[in-house]
Protein backbone atom coordinates (compact mmCIF):
# COMPACT_ATOMS: atom_id res chain seq x y z
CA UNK A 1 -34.61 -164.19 -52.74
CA UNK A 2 -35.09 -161.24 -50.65
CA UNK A 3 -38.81 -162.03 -50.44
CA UNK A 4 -38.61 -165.52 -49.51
CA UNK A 5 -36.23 -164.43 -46.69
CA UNK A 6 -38.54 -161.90 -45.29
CA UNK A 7 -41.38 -164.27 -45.42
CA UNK A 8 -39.04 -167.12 -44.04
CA UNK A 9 -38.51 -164.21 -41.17
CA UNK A 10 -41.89 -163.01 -40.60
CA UNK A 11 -42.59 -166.87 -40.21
CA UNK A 12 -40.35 -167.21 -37.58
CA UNK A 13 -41.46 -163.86 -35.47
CA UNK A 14 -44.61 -164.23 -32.99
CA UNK A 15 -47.67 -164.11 -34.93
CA UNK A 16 -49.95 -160.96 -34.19
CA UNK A 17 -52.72 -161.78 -32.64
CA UNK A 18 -56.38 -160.04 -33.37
CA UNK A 19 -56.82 -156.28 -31.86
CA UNK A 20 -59.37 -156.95 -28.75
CA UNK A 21 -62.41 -155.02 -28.84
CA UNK A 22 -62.27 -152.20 -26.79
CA UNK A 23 -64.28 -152.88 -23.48
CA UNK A 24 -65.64 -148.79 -23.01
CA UNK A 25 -65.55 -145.51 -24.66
CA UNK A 26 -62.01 -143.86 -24.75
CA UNK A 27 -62.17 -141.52 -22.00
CA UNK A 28 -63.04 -144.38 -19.71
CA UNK A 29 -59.94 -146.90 -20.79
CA UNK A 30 -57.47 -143.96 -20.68
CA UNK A 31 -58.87 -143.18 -17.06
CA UNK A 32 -58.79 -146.79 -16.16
CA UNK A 33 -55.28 -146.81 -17.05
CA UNK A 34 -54.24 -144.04 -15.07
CA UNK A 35 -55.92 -145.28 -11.96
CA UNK A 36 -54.45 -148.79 -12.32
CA UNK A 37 -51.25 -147.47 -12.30
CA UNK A 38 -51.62 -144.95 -9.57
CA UNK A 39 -53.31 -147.76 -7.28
CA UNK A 40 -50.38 -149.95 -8.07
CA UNK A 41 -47.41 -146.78 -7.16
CA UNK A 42 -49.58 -145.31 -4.09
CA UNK A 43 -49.79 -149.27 -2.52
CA UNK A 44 -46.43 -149.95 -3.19
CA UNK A 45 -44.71 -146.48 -2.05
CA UNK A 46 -47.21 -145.09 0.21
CA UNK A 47 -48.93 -148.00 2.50
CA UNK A 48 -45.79 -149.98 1.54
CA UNK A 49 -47.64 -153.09 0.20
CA UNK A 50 -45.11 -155.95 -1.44
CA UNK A 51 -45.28 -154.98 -5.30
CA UNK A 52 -46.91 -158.51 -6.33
CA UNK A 53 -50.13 -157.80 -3.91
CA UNK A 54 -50.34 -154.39 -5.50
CA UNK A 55 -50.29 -155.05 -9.11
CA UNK A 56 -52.62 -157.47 -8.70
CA UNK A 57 -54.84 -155.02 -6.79
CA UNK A 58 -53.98 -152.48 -9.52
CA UNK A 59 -54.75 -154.58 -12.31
CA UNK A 60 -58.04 -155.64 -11.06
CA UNK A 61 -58.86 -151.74 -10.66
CA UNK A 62 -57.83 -151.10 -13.65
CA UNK A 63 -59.74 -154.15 -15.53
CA UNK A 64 -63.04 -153.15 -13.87
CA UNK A 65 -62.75 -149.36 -13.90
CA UNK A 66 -62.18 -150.01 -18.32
CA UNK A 67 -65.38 -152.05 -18.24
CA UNK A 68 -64.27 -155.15 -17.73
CA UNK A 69 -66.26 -157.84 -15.66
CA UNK A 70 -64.49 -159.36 -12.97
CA UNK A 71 -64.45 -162.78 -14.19
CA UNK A 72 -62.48 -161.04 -17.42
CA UNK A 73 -60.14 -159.10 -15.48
CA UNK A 74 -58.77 -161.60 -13.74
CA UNK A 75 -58.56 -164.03 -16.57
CA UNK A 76 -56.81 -161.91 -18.29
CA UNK A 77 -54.34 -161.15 -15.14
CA UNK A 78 -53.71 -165.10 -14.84
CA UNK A 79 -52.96 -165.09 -18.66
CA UNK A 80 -50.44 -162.44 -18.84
CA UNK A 81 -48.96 -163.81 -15.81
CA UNK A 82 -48.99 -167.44 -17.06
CA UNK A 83 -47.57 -166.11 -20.37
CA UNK A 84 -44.71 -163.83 -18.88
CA UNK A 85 -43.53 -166.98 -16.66
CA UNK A 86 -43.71 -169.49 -19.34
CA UNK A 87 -41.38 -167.18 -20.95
CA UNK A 88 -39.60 -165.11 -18.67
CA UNK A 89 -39.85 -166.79 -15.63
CA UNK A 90 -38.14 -169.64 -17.17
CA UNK A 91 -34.98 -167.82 -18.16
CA UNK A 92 -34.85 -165.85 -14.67
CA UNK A 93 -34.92 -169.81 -12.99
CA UNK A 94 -31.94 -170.86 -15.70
CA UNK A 95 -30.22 -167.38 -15.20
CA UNK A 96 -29.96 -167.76 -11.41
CA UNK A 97 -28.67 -171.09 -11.35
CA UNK A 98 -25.99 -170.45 -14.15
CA UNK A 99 -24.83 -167.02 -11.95
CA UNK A 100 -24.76 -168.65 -8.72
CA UNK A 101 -22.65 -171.47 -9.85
CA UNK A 102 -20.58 -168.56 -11.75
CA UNK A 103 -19.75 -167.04 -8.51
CA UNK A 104 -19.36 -170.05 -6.51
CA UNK A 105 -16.78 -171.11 -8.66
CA UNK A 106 -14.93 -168.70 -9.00
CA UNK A 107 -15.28 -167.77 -12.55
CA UNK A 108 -17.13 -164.74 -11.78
CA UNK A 109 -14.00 -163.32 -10.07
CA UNK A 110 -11.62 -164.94 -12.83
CA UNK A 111 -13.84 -162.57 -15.39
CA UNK A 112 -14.23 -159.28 -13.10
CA UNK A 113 -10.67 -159.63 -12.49
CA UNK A 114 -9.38 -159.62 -16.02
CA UNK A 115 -12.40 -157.12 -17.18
CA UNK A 116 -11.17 -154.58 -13.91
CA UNK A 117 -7.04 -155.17 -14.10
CA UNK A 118 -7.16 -154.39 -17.53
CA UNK A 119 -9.55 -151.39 -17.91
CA UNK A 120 -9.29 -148.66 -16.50
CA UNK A 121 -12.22 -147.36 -14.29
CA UNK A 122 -12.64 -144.41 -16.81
CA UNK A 123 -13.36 -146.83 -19.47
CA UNK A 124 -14.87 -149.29 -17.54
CA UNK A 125 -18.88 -148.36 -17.86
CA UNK A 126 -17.79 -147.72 -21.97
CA UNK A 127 -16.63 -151.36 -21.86
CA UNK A 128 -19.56 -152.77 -19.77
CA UNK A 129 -21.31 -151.00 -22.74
CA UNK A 130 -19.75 -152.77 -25.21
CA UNK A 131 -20.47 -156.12 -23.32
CA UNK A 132 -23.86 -155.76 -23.01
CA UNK A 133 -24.31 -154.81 -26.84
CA UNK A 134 -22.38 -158.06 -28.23
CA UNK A 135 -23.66 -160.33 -25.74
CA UNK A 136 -27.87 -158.27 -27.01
CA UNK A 137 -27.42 -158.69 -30.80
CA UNK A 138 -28.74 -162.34 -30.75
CA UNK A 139 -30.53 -162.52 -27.48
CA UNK A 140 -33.44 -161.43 -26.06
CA UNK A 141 -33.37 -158.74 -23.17
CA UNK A 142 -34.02 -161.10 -20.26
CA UNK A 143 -31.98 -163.72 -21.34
CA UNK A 144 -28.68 -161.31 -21.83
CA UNK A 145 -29.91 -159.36 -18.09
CA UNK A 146 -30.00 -162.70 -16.31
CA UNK A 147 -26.82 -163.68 -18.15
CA UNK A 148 -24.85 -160.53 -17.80
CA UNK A 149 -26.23 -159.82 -14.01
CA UNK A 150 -23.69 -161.79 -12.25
CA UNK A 151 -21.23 -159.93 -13.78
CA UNK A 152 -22.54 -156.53 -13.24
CA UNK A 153 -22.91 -157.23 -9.41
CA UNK A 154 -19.45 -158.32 -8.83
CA UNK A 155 -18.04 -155.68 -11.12
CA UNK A 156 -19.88 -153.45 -9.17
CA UNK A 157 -18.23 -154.90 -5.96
CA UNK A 158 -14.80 -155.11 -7.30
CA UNK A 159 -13.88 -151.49 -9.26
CA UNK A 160 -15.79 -149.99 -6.12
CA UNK A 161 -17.62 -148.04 -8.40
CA UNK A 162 -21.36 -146.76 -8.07
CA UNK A 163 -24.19 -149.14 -8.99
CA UNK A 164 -25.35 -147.35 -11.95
CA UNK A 165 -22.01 -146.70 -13.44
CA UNK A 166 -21.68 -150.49 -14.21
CA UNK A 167 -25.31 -151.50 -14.16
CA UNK A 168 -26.80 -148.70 -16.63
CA UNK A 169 -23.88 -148.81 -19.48
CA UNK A 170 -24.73 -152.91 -19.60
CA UNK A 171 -28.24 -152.64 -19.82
CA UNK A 172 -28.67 -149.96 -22.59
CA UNK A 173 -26.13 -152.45 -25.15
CA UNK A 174 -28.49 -155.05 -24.36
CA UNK A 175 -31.82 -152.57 -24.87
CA UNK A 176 -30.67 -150.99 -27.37
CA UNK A 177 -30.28 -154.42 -29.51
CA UNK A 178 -33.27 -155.79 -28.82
CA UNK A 179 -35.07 -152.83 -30.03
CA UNK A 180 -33.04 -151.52 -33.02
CA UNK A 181 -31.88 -154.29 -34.68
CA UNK A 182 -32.71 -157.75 -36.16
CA UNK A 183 -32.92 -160.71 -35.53
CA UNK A 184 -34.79 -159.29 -32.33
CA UNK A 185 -38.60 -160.34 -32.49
CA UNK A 186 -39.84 -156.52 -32.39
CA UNK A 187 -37.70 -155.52 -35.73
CA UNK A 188 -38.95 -158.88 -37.76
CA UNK A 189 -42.27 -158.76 -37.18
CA UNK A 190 -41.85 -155.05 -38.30
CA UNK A 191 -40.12 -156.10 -41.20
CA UNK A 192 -42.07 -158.97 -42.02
CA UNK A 193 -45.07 -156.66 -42.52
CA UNK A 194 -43.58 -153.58 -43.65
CA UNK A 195 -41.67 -155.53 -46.52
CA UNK A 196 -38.73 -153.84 -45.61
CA UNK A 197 -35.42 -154.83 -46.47
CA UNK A 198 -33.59 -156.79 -43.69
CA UNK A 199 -30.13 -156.17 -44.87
CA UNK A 200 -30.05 -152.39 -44.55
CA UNK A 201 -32.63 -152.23 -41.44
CA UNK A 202 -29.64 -154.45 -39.66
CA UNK A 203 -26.85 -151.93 -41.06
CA UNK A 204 -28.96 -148.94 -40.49
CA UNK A 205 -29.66 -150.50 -36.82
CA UNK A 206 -26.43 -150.55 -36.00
CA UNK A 207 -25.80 -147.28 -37.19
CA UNK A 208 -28.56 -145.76 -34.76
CA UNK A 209 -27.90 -147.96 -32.19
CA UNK A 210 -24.12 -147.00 -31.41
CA UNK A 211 -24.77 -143.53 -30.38
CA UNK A 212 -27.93 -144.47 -28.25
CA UNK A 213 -26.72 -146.76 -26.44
CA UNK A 214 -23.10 -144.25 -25.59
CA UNK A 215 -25.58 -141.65 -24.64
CA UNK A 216 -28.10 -143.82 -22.69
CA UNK A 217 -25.05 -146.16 -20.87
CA UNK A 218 -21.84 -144.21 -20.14
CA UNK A 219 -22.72 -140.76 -20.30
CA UNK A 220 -26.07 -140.82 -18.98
CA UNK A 221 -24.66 -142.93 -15.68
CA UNK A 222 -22.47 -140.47 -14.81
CA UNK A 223 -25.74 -138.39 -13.57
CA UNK A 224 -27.59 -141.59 -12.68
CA UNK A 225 -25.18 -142.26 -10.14
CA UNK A 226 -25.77 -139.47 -8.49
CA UNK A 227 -29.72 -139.24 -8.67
CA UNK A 228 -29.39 -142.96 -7.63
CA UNK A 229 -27.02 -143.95 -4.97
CA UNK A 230 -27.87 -147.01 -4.50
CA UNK A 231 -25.92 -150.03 -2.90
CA UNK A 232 -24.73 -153.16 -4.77
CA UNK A 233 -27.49 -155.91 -4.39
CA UNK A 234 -26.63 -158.85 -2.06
CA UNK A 235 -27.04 -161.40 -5.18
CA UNK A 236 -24.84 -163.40 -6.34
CA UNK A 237 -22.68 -163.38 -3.41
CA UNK A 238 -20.10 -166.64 -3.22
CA UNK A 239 -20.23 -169.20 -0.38
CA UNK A 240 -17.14 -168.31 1.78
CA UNK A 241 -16.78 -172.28 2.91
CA UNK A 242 -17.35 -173.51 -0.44
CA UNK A 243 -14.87 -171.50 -2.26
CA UNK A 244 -12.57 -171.50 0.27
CA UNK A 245 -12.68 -175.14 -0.16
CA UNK A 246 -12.09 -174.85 -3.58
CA UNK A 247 -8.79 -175.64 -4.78
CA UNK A 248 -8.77 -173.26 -8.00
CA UNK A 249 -11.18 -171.40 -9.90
CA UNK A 250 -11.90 -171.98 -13.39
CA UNK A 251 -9.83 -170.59 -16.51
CA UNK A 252 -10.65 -166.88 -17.92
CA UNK A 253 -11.20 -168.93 -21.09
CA UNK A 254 -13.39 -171.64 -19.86
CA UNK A 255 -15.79 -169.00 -17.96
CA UNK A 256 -15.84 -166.76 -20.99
CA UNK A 257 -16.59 -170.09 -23.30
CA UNK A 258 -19.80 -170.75 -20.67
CA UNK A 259 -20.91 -166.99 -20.58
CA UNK A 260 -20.53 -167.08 -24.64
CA UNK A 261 -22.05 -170.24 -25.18
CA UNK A 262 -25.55 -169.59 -25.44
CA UNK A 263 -24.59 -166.54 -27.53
CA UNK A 264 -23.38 -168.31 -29.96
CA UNK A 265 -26.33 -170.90 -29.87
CA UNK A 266 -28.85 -168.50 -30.71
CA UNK A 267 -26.33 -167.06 -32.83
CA UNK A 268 -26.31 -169.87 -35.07
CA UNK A 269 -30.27 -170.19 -34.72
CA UNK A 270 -30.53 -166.68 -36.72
CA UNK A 271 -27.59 -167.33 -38.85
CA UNK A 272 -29.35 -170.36 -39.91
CA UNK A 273 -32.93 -168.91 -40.28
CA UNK A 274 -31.09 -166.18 -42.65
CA UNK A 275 -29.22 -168.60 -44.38
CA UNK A 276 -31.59 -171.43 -44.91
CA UNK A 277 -33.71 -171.66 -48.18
CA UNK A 278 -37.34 -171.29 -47.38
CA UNK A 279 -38.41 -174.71 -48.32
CA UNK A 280 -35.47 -176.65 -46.87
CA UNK A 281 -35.10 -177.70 -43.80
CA UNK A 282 -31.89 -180.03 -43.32
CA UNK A 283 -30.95 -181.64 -40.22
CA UNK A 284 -28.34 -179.44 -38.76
CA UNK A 285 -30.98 -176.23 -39.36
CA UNK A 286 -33.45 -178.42 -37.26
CA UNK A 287 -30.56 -179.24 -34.63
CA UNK A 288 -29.89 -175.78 -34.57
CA UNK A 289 -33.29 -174.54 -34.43
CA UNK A 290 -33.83 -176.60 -31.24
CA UNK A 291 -30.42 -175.74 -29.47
CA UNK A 292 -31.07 -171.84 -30.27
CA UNK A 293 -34.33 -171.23 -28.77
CA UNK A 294 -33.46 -169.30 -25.77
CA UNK A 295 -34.81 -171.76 -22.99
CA UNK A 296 -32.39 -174.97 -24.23
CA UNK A 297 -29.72 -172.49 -24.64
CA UNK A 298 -29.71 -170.96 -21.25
CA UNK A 299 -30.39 -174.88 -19.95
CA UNK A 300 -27.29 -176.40 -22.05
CA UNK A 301 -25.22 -173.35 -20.76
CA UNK A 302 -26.01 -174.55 -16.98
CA UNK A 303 -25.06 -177.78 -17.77
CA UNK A 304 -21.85 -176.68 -19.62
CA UNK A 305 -21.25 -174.87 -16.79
CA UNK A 306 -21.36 -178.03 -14.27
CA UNK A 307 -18.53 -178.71 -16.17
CA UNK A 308 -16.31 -175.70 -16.84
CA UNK A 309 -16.78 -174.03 -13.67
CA UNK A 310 -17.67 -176.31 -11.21
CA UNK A 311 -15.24 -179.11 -12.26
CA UNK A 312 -13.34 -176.61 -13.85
CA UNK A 313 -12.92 -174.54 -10.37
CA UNK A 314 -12.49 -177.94 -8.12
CA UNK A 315 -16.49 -178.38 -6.42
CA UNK A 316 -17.47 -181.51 -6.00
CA UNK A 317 -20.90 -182.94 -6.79
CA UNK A 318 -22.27 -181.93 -3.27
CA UNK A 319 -20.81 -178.01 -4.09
CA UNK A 320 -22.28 -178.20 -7.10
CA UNK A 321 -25.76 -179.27 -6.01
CA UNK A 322 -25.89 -176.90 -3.00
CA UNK A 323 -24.80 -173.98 -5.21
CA UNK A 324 -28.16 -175.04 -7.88
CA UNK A 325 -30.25 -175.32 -4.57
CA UNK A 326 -29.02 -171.98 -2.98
CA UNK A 327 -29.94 -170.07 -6.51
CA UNK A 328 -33.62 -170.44 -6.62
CA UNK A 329 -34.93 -168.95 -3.18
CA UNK A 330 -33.81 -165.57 -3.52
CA UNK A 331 -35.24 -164.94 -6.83
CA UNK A 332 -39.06 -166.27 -5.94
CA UNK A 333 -39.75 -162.72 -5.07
CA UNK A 334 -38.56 -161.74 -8.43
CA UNK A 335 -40.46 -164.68 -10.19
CA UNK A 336 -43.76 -163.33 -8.67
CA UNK A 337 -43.43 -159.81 -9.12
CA UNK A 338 -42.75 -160.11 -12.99
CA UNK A 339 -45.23 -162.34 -13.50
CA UNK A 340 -47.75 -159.58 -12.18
CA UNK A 341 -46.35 -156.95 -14.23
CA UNK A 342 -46.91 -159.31 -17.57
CA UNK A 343 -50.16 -159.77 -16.00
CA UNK A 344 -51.20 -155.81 -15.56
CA UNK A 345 -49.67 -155.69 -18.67
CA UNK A 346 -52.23 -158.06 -20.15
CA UNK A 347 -55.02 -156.07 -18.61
CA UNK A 348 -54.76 -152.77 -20.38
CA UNK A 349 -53.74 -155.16 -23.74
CA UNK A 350 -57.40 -156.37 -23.23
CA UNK A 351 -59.27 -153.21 -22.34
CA UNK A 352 -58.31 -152.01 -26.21
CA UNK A 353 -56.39 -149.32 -25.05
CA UNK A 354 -53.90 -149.94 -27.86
CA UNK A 355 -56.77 -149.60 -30.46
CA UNK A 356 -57.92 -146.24 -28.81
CA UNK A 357 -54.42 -144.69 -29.42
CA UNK A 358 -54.05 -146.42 -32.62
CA UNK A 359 -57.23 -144.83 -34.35
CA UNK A 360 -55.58 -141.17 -32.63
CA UNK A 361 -52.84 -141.94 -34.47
CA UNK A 362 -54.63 -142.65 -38.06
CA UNK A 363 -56.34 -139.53 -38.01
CA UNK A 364 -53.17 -137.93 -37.41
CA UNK A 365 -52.00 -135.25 -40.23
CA UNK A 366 -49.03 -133.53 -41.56
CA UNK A 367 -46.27 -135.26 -39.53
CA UNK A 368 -43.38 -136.26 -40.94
CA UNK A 369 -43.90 -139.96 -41.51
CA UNK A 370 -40.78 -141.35 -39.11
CA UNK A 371 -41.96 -139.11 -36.42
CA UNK A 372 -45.62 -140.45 -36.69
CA UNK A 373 -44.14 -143.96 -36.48
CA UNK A 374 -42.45 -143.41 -33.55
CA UNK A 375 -45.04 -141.49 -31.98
CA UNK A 376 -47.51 -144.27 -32.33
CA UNK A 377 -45.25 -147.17 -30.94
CA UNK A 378 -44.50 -144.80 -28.29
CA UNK A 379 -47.81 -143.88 -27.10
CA UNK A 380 -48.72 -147.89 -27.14
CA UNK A 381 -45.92 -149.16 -25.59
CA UNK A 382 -46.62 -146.34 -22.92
CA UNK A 383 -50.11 -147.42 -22.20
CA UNK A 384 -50.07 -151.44 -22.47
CA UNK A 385 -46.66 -152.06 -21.28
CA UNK A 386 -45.95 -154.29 -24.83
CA UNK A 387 -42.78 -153.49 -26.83
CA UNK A 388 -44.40 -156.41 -29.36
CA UNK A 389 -47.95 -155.02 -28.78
CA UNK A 390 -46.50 -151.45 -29.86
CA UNK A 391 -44.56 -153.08 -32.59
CA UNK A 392 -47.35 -155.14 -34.19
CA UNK A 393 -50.15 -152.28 -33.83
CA UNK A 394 -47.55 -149.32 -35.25
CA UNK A 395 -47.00 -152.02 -38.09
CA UNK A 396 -50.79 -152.59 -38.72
CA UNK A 397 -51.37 -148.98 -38.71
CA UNK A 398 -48.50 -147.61 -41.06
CA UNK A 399 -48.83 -149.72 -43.41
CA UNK A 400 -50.62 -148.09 -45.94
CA UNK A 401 -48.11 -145.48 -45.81
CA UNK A 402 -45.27 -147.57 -47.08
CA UNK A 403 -46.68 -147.89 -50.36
CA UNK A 404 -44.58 -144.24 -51.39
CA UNK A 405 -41.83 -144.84 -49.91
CA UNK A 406 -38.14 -145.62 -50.89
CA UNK A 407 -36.50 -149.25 -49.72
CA UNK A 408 -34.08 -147.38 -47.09
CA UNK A 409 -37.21 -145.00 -45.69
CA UNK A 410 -39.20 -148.30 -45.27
CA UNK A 411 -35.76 -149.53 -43.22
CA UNK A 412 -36.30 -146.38 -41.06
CA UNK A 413 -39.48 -146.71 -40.27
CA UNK A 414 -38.77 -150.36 -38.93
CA UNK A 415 -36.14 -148.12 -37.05
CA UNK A 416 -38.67 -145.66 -36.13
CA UNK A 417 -41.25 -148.13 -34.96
CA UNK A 418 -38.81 -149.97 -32.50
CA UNK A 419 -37.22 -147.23 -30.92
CA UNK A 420 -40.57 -145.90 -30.05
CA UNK A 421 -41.57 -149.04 -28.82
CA UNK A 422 -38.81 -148.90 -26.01
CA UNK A 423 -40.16 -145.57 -24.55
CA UNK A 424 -41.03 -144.79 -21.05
CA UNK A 425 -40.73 -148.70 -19.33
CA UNK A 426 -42.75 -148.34 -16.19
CA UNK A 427 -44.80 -149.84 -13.72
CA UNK A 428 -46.85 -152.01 -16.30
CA UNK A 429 -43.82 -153.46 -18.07
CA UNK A 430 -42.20 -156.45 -16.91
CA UNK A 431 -39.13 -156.03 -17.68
CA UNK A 432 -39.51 -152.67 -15.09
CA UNK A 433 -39.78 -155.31 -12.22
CA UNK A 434 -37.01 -157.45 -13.53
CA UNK A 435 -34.45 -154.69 -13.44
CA UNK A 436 -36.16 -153.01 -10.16
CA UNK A 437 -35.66 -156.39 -8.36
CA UNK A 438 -32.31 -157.80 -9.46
CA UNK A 439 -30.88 -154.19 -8.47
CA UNK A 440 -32.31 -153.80 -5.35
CA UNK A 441 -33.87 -150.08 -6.29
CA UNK A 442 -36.81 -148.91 -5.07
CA UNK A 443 -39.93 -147.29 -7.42
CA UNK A 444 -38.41 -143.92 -7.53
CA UNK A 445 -35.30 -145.28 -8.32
CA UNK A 446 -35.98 -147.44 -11.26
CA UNK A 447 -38.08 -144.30 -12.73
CA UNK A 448 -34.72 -142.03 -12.50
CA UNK A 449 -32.20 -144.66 -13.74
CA UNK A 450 -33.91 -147.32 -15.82
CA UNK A 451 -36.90 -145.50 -17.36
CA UNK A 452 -35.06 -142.35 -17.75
CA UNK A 453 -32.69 -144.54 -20.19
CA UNK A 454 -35.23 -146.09 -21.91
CA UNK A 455 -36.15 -142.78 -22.78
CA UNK A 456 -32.87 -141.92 -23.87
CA UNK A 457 -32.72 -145.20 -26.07
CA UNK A 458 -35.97 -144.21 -27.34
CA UNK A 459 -35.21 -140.34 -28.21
CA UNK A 460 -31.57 -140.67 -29.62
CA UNK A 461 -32.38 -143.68 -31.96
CA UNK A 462 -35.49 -141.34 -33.27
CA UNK A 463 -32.96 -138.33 -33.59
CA UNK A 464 -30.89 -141.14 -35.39
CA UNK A 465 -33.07 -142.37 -37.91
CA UNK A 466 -34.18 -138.84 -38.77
CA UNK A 467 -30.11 -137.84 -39.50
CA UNK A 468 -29.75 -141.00 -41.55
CA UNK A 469 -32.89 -140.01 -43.55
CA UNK A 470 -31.34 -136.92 -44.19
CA UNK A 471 -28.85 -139.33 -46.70
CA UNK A 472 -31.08 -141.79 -47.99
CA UNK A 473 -33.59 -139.38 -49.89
CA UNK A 474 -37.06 -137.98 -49.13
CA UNK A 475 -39.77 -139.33 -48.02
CA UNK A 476 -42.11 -139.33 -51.01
């Protein structure tokens, strides 16, 4: 049973694709690397260029310093750029027209309100913590950051506390999820090829998880607001005519049912993978499978939402339209931006960086085996920008190891693997510009709050997985 579920699961997790030949000899794709991305900070910072113009400019740089002809490096720009809006993009478009017709209704403020009379602004980041973990363990990142970010902002706005007091605590439940524990794409595809088993890498990433994501959100805020004072963005900001024009606002429970909504879709999708026997495939798992991919759940959420807060807070059909219309221009900035970053991204994927690290890594000796998982993830995800690129690769590489080692070590290597595979987000990581953009920082201040807790994330579930190995036996 077990391994007909991890085989259903592996099935269901992105498929790696082959290791590209590396396009020069190491010391020239780690140099191309580093120049890329100090083109890309010195354009943006220094001569103040907008960050789309500059990681193009930085990824071509980088492509052709690596080896790369031109033809190549741009093909493989307009690829990871294709790829990261296809994906990404999407949800951003969805996410912004589900938040702005949260706060135009109302039910934005009918949320804050109940989240900021009833908490106390001591608690408050612990319970945007909380938030942003329940509303991560089915989704992906983006989807639960363009779903949560509406809230954050007017949270922000309301308890008059600092940006990164709210903000930080929020996104570390939802980072912390998508890198610790299943059914996350990063921890199946480790456990599809690690054979490990998925009930006790779920308990076990739980386990790790809490304490990362205390010490990367709440506590770590506190000195994040201070190394970043930074104002609340002027997103999701309610039309004063149309909601004065409104004659109520939605219900706490019918704006908490539209927020929870595609949670539970996708949910029910991973339920239902679990659950399913491998060679059955009924109806309702098919329904399900279609309504829990992340792009129909996001789109059936903004049409639920049409309903229970724009109905539900008294706009009429011309509010509602103008509020969908009024989304969309102020995130094209973000759209394009992103898109670069998956497209640097794809740049150093191609160059064969990842390989180059990956063979350091093999010849590595007398590490502790959790430790050298980590380490490897780490030093991918550092240099491609790929929490699934690190994933896959670590995966690949450790393999062999696996072969001596107990069911709950394999589990915590999974662990290892994925916390790794969250360290040090910068410039050529997508999700870097997401976060940079929605919050209004600039590249200095995303380093200090949002890489600095990736970090965090990163170290503490490592420290974690060592302590719980401490329990579970040795390694041989």
């Amino acid at each position: 049973m077990t391994t007909a579920l991890l085989g259903r699961l592996a099935a269901a997790a992105p498929a790696p694709t082959p290791a590209p030949e590396p396009s020069g000899p190491e010391g020239q794709l780690i140099f191309a690397a580093l120049v890329g991305i100090a083109v890309i900070v010195i354009l943006i910072t220094w001569l103040k260029l907008h960050p789309f113009l500059s990681l193009l400019l930085g990824s071509l740089v980088a492509g052709l310093a690596a080896g790369m002809a031109a033809d190549k490096a741009i093909a493989s720009f307009i690829t990871g750029f294709g790829s990261t809006m296809g994906s990404v993009g999407v949800l951003i478009g969805l996410g912004a027209m589900y938040g702005k017709l949260l706060a135009d209704s109302g039910g934005a403020d009918r949320i804050v309100d109940t989240l900021v009379s009833r908490t106390s602004a001591r608690l408050l980041p612990w319970t945007m913590g909380a938030v942003g973990a329940i509303i991560g363990l089915p989704m992906f990142f983006e989807v639960g950051l363009v779903l949560l970010m509406p809230v954050i902002i007017l949270v922000t706005r309301r308890s008059g506390l600092p940006l990164m007091r709210i903000a930080l605590p929020t996104l570390a439940g939802l980072s912390a999820m998508h890198g610790l524990v299943p059914p996350h794409p990063g921890p199946l595809v480790a456990i599809g090829a690690l054979g490990a088993n998925l009930g006790l890498t779920l308990a076990f990433g739980v386990i790790v998880a809490i304490p990362a994501i205390a010490i990367a959100g709440p506590l770590f805020s506190r000195v994040a607001a201070k190394w970043v004072p930074a104002g609340v963005p002027a997103l999701f900001v309610a039309d004063e005519a149309e909601t004065a024009g409104a004659r109520r606002r939605p219900s706490f429970a019918a704006a908490l049912i539209s927020i929870l909504l595609p949670v539970v879709l996708m949910l029910g999708k991973a339920v239902a993978d679990i659950a399913t026997p491998a060679d059955a495939a009924p109806a309702w798992k098919m329904v399900l499978d279609f309504l829990g991919t992340p792009v129909i759940a996001l789109t059936v959420a903004v049409l639920a939402g049409l309903l229970l807060l724009g109905v539900g807070g008294g706009m009429d059909r011309k509010a509602m339209q103008n509020s969908l219309s009024a989304s969309l221009p102020p995130i094209a900035g973000i759209l394009l931006i992103v898109g670069a970053g998956g497209g640097f991204k794809q740049v150093l994927v191609d160059t064969g960086i990842g390989q180059v690290i990956a063979g350091w890594a093999t010849g590595a000796s007398g590490i502790v085996v959790l430790l050298l998982a980590w380490t490897v993830a780490a030093l991918i995800r550092v240099a491609t920008g790929s929490a699934t690129v690190a994933t896959v690769t670590a995966a690949g590489i450790l393999l062999p190891l696996t072969a001596h080692l107990s069911t709950p070590m394999v589990s915590l290597m999974v662990l290892a693997i994925g916390a790794g595979s969250v360290f040090l987000s910068h410039v050529n990581d997508a999700g870097f510009w997401l976060v940079k953009e929605y919050l209004g920082l600039s590249i200095p201040q995303t380093l200090k709050s949002w890489t600095v807790l990736e970090c965090l994330i990163s170290v503490v579930g490592l420290a974690g997985v060592l302590i719980v190995s401490l329990f579970v036996g040795g390694l041989g």
